[in-house]
Protein backbone atom coordinates (compact mmCIF):
# COMPACT_ATOMS: atom_id res chain seq x y z
CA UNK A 1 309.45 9.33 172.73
CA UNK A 2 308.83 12.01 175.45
CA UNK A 3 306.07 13.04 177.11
CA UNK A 4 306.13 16.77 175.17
CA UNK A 5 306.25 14.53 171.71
CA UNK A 6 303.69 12.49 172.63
CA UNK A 7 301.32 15.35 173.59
CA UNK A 8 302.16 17.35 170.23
CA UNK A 9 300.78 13.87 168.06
CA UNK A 10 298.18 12.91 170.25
CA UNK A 11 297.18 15.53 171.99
CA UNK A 12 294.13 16.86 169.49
CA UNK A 13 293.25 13.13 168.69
CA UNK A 14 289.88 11.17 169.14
CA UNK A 15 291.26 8.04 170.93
CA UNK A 16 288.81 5.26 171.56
CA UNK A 17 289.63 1.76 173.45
CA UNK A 18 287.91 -1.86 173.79
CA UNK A 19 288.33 -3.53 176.52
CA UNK A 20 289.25 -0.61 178.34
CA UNK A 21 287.65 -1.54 181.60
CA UNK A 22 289.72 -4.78 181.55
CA UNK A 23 293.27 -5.87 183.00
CA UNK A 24 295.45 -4.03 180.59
CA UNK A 25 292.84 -1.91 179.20
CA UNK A 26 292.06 0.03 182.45
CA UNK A 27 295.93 0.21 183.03
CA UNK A 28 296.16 2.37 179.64
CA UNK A 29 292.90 4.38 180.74
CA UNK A 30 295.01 5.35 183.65
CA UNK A 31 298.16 6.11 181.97
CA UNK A 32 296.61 8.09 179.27
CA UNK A 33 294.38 9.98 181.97
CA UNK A 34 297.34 10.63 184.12
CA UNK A 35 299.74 11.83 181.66
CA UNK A 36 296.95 14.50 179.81
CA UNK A 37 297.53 13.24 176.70
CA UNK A 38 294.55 14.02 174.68
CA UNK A 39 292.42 16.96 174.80
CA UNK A 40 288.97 14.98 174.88
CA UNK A 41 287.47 12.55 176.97
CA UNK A 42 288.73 8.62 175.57
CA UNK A 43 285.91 6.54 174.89
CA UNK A 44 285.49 3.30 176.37
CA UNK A 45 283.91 0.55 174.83
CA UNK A 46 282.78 -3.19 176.87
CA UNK A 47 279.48 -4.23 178.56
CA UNK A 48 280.22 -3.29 182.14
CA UNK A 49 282.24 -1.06 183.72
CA UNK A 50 284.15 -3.72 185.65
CA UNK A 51 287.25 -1.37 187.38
CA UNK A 52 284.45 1.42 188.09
CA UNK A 53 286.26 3.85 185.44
CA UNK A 54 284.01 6.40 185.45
CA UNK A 55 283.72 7.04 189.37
CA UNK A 56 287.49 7.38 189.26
CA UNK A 57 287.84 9.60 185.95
CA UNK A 58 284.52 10.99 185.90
CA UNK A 59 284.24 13.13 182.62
CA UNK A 60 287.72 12.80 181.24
CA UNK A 61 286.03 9.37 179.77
CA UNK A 62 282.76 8.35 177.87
CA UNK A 63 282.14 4.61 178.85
CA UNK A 64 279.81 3.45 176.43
CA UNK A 65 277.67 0.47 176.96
CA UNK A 66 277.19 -2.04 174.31
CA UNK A 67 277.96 -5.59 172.89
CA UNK A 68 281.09 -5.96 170.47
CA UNK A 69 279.67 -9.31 168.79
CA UNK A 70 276.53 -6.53 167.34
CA UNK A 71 278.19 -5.07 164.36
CA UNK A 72 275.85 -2.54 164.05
CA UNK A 73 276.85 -0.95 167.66
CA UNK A 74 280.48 -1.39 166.21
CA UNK A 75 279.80 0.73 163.58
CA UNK A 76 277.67 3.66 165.47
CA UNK A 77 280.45 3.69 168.34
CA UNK A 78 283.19 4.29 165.91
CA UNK A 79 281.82 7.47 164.50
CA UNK A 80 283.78 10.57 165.07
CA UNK A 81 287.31 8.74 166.11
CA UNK A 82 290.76 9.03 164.96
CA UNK A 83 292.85 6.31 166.73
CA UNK A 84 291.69 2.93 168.10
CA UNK A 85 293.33 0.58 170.44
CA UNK A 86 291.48 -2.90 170.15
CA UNK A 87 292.17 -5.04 173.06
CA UNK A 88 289.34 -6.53 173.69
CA UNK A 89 288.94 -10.38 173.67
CA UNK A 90 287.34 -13.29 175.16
CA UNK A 91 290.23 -14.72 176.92
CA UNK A 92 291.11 -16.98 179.80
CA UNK A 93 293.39 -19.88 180.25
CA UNK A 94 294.85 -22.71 178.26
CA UNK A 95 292.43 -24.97 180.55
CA UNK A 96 289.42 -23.25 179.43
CA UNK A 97 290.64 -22.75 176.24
CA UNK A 98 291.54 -26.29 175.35
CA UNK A 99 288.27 -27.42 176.49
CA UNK A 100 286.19 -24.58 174.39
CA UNK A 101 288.20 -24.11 171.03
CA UNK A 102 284.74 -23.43 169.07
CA UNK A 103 283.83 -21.03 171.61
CA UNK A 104 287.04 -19.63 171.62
CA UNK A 105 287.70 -19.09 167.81
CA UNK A 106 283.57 -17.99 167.45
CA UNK A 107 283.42 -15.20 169.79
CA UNK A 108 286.82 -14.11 168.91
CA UNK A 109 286.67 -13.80 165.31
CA UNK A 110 283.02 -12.16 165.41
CA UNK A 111 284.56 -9.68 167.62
CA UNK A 112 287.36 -9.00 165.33
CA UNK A 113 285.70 -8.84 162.37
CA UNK A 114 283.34 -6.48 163.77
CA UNK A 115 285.88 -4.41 165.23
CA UNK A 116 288.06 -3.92 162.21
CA UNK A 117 285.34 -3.39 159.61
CA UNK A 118 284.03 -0.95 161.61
CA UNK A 119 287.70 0.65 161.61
CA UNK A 120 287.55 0.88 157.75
CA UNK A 121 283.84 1.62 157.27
CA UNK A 122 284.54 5.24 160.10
CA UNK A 123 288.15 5.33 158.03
CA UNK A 124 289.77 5.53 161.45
CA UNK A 125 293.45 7.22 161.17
CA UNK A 126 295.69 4.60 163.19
CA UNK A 127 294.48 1.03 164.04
CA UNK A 128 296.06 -0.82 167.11
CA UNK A 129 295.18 -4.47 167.04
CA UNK A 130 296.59 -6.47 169.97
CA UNK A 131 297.30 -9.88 169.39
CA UNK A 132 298.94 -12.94 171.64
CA UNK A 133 302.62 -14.22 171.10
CA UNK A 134 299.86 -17.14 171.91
CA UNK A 135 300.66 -17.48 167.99
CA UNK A 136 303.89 -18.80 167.70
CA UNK A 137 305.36 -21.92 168.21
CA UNK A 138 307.92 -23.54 170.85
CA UNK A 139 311.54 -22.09 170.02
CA UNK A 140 314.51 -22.65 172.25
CA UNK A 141 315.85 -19.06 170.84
CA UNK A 142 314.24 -15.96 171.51
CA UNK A 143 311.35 -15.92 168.98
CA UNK A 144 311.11 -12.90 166.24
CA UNK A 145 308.07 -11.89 164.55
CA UNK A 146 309.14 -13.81 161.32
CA UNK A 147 309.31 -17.17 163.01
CA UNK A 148 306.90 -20.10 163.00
CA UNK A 149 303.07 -20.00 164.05
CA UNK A 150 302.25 -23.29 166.39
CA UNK A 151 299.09 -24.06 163.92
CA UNK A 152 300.13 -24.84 160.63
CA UNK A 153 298.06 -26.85 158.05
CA UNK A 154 296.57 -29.89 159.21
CA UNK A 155 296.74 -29.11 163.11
CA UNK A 156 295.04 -31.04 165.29
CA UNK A 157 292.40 -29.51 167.40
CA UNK A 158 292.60 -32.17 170.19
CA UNK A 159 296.51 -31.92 170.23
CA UNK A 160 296.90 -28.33 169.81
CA UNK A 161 297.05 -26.26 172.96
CA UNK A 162 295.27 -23.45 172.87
CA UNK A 163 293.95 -24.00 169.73
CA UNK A 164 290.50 -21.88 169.33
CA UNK A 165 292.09 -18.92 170.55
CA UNK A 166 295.20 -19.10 168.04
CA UNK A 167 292.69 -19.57 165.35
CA UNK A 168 290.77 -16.77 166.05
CA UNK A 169 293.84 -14.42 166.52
CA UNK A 170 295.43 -14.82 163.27
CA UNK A 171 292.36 -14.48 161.48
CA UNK A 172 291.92 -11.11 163.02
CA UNK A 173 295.89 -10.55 162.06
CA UNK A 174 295.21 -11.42 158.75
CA UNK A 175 291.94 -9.34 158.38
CA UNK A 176 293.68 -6.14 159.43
CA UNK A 177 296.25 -7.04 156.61
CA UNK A 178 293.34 -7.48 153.74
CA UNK A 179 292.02 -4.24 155.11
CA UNK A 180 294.95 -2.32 154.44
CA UNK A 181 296.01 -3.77 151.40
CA UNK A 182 292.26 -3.47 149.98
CA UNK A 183 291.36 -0.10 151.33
CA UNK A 184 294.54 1.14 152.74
CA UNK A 185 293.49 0.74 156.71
CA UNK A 186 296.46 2.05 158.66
CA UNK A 187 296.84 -0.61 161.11
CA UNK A 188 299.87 -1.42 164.06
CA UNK A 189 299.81 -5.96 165.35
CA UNK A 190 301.34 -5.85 168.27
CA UNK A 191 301.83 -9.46 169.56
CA UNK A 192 301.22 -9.03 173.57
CA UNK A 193 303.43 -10.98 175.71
CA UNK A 194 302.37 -12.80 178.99
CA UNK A 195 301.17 -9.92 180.92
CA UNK A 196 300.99 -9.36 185.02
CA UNK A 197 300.82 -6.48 187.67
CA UNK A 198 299.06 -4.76 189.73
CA UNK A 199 294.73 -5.31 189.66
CA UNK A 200 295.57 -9.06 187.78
CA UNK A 201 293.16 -11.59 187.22
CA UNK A 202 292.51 -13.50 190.43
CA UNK A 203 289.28 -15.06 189.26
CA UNK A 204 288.24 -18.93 188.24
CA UNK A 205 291.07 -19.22 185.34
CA UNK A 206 294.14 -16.78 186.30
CA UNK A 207 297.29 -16.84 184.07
CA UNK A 208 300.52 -18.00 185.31
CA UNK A 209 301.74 -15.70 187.82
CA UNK A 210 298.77 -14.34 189.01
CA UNK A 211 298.07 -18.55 189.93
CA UNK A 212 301.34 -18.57 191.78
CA UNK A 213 301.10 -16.04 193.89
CA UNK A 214 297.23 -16.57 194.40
CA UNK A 215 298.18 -20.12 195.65
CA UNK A 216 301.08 -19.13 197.80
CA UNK A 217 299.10 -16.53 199.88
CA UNK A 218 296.14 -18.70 200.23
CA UNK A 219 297.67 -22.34 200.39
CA UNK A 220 301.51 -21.64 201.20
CA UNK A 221 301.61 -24.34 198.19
CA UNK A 222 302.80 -22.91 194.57
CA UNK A 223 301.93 -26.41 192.15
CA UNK A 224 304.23 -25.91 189.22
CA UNK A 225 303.33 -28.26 185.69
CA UNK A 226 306.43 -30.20 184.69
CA UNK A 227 309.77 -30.08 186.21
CA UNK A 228 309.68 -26.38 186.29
CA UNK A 229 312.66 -25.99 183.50
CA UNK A 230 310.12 -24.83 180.41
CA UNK A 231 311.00 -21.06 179.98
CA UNK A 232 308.46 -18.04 179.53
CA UNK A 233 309.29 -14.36 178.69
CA UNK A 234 306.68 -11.73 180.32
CA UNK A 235 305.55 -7.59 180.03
CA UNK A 236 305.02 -6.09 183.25
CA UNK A 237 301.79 -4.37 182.50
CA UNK A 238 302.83 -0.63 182.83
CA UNK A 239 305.82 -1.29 180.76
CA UNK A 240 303.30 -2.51 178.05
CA UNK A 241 301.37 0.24 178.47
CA UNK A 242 303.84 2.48 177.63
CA UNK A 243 305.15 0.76 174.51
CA UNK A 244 301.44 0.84 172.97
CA UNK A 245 301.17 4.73 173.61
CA UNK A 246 304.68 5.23 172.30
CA UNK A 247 303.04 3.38 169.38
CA UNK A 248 299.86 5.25 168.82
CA UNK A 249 302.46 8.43 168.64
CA UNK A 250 304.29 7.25 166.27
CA UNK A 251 304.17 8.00 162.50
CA UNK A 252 302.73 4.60 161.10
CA UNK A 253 303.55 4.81 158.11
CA UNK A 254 307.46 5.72 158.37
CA UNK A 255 307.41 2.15 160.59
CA UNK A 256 309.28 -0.83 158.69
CA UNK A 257 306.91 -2.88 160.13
CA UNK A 258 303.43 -3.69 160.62
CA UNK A 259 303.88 -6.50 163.26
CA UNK A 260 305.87 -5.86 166.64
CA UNK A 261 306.44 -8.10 170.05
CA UNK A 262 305.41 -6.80 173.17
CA UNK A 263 307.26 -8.26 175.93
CA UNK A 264 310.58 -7.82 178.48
CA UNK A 265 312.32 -10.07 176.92
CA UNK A 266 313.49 -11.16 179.98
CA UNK A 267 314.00 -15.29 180.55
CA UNK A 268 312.82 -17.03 183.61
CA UNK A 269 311.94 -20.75 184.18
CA UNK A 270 309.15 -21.76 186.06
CA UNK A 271 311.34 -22.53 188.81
CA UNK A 272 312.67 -19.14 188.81
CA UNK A 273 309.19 -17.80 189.12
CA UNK A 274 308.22 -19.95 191.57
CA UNK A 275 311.43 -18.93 194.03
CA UNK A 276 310.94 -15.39 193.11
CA UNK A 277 307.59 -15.20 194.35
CA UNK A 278 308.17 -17.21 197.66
CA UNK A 279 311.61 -14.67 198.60
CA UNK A 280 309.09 -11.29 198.08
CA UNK A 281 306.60 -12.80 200.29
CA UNK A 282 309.34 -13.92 202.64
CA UNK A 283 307.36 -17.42 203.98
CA UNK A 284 309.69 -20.56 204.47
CA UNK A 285 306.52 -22.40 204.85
CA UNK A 286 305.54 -22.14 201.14
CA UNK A 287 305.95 -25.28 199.34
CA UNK A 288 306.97 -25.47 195.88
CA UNK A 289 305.52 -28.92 194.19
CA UNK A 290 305.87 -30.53 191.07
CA UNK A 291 303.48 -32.73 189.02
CA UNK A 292 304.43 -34.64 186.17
CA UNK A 293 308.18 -34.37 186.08
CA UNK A 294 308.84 -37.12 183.88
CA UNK A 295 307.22 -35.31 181.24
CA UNK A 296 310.72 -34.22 179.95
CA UNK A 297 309.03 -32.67 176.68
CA UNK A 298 310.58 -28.77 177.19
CA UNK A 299 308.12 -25.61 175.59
CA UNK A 300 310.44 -23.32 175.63
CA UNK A 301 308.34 -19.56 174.16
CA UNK A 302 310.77 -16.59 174.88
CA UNK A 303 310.36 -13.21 172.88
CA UNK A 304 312.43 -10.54 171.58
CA UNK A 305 311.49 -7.08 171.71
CA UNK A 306 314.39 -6.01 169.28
CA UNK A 307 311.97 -5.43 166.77
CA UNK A 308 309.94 -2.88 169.06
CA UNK A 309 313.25 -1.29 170.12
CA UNK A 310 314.60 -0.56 166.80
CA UNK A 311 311.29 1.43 166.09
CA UNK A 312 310.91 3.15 168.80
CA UNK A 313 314.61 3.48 170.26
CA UNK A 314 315.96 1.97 173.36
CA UNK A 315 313.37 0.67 175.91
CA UNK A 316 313.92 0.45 179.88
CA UNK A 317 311.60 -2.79 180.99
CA UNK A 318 310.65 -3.26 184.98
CA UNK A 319 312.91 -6.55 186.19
CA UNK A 320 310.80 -9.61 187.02
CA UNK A 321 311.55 -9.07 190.59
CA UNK A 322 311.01 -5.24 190.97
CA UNK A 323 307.51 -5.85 188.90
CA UNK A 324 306.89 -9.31 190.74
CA UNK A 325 307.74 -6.96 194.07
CA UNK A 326 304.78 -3.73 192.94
CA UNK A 327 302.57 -6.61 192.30
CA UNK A 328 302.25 -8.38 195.19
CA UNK A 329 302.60 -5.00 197.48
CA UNK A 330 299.02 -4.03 195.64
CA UNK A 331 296.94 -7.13 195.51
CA UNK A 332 294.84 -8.30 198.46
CA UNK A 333 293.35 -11.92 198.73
CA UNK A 334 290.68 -12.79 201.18
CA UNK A 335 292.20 -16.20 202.80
């Protein structure tokens, strides 16, 4: 979709965001700022300004402070709004989240629930609920949005990684589905791939890439899990940005579908990573390690964005490299 279509659907629309002051949140701030899309101010929803949002777009947003686990701020926030993005979440690592599942799946699902009733109660026109590709289980092949979930009945919460997390994302996937089935709430899943770029996570619990190249910068050491052959697919973030506004301008209700995968679809190994990241930062002294390589067991979780490029038409996704490249040329870590 261009940018004059795009304007012409969104352009006299209410758009409000949680989580907008986070990683991929602020990223979609930006893009939406930058490209004039809507006529009034988006509103931003989260307890702190953390990526100082409104020094840099001043009254083209309304930050507004609040707590989402307090329904009743959901539901006074939400007045006067036609299109919500909901990415907000409580969301670290698979560390953390293997050592607090209840914490995980508590905070998540109160969030959720909060979020989505409060959706229905304001009869909001378009619903964007990002979920995790978290969800699905290990698959050799790239994995569609039909295929399995990794908790089925009888799952184990001490065996299952990430388990808390999972839990608490396909509850919210199956309340938007109750919603609009019950009361006909118009709502988009998108299923969010493994996400990087510029202004990552650096902090106590960083995702994959932004550990790697955190750890080569600061310890010329990148410590990959395994043998370094399990396989990951990955969204460079402006890339994902761009597929949810092509979303929230498109006619919901001439979509097939009501789920869609976020991601590159691009396949790298560990390994892969790992080398890609030492060549951009051009340092022969950086190590590449391996622990536990006689753990042969291979988690393969790769995604296809077919579904996504059937709806929307053909989509043009960053390479690893050229997004790996922007993303290193941005960040700055004190050594």
């Amino acid at each position: 979709m261009n940018l004059r279509e795009q304007d012409d659907v969104l352009k006299g629309k209410r758009i409000l965001i949680t989580g907008g002051s986070g990683f991929i949140g602020s990223h979609l701030v930006e893009e939406l700022i930058t490209k004039n899309i809507s006529q009034f101010p988006l509103k931003i929803i989260g307890r702190k300004d953390h990526r100082n949002l409104t020094k840099r777009f001043g009254s083209k947003i309304d930050f507004v402070t609040g707590d989402l686990l307090d329904a009743s701020f959901c539901q006074k926030s939400f007045n006067e709004v036609d299109i919500v993005i909901h990415l907000a979440n409580f969301k670290k690592n698979y560390g953390y989240h293997n050592q607090f599942p209840a914490t995980m799946m508590d905070l998540n699902s109160k969030i959720d629930s909060n979020i989505i009733k409060a959706c229905q109660e304001n009869k909001i026109e378009k619903l964007i609920y990002g979920s995790s590709v978290a969800l699905y289980d290990f698959k050799e092949d790239l994995i569609n949005e039909s295929d399995n979930f990794c908790i089925k009945d009888g799952s184990d919460v001490n065996t299952t990684p990430n388990y808390g997390y999972v839990i608490a994302k396909r509850f919210g996937e199956n309340l938007c589905s109750a919603y609009n089935k019950e009361s006909g709430l118009n709502v988009i899943i998108i299923r969010i791939d493994n996400t990087f770029g510029e202004g990552d996570d650096f902090d106590n619990y960083p995702q994959i890439i932004p550990r790697f190249i955190k750890d080569a910068m600061t310890k010329q050491k990148i410590t990959v899990f395994g043998d370094g052959s399990n396989k990951r697919t990955f969204i460079y973030v402006k890339d994902l940005v761009r597929d949810i506004i092509d979303l929230a301008s498109s006619n919901f209700l001439e979509l097939k579908h009501r789920v869609y995968n976020l991601s590159s679809s691009e396949v790298l190994s560990l390994s892969n990573i790992a080398e890609l990241i030492k060549e951009i930062l051009g340092d022969e002294m950086i190590s590449i390690e391996y622990t536990d390589e006689n753990n042969l067991k291979k988690e393969y979780r790769t995604i296809s964005n077919n579904l996504i490029t059937i709806a929307l038409g053909e989509r043009k996704y960053h390479s690893m490299k050229e997004a790996l490249q922007n993303t290193i040329s941005s960040i700055k870590i004190v050594q």
